[in-house]
Protein backbone atom coordinates (compact mmCIF):
# COMPACT_ATOMS: atom_id res chain seq x y z
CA UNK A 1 114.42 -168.23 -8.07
CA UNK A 2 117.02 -167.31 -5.28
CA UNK A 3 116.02 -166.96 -1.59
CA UNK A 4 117.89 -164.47 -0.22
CA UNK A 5 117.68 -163.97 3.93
CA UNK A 6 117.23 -160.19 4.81
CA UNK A 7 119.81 -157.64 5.85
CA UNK A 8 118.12 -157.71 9.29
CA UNK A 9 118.99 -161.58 9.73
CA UNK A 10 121.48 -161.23 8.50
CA UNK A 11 123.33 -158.60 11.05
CA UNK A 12 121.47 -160.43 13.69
CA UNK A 13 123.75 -163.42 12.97
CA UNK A 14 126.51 -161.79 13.22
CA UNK A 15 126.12 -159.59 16.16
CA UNK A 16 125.40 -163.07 18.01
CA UNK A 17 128.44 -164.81 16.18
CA UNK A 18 130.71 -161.81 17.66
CA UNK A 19 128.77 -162.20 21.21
CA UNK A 20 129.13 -166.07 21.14
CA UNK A 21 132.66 -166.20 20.04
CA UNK A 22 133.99 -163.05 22.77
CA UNK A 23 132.13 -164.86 25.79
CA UNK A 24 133.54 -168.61 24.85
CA UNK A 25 137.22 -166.78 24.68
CA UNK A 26 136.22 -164.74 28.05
CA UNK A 27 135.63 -168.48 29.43
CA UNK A 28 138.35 -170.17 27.94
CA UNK A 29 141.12 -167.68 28.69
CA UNK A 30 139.55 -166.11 31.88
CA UNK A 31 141.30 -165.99 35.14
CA UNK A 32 141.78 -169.37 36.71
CA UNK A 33 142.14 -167.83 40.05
CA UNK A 34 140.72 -164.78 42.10
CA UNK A 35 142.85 -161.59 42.63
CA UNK A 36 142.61 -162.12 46.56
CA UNK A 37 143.89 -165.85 46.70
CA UNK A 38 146.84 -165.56 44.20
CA UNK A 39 147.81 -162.50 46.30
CA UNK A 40 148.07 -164.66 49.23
CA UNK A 41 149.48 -167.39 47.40
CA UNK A 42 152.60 -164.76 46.49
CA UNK A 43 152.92 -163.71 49.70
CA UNK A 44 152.92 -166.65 51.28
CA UNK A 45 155.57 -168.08 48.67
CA UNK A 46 158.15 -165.00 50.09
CA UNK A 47 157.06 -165.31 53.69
CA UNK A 48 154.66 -163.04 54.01
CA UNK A 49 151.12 -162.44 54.65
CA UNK A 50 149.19 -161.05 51.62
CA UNK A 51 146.20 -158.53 51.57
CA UNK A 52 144.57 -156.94 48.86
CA UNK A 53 144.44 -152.71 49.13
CA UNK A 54 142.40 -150.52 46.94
CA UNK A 55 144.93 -147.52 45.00
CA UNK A 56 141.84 -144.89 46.16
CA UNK A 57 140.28 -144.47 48.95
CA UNK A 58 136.48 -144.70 48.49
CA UNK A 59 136.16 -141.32 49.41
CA UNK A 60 138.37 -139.98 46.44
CA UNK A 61 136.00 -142.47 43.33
CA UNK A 62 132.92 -142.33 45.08
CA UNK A 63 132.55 -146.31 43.99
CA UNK A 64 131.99 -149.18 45.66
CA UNK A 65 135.11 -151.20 43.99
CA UNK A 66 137.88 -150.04 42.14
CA UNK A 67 141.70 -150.65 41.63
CA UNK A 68 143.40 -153.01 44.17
CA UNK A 69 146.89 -153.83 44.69
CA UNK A 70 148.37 -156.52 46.52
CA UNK A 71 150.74 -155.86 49.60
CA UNK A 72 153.12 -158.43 51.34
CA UNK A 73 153.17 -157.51 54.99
């Protein structure tokens, strides 16, 4: 007599396989540094001083964070 495991289970496992496996690559290959300090860190390597500008004002997305650039003053 076979024992199967049901189609349920089945998806369940590998919806959490998929999961498991994204968030271990997220970790793995995941910026080592912040946006803000490797800004700096360029700026500084040209003699400069580095801060971090948003591309919209907050006015224009109506969000609290969006795009950013980095600017050597």
């Amino acid at each position: 007599m076979k024992h199967r495991l049901p189609r349920g289970l089945i998806v369940a496992l590998g919806f959490l396989a998929i999961v498991g496996v994204s968030i271990l690559i997220a970790v793995v290959f995941g910026p080592s540094q912040p946006f803000a300090e490797r800004c700096s860190k360029y700026c500084q390597s040209i003699g400069k001083q580095g801060e971090v500008v948003a591309v919209y004002p907050r006015t224009m997305t109506g969000a609290r964070d969006g795009p950013v650039n980095c600017e050597c003053r």
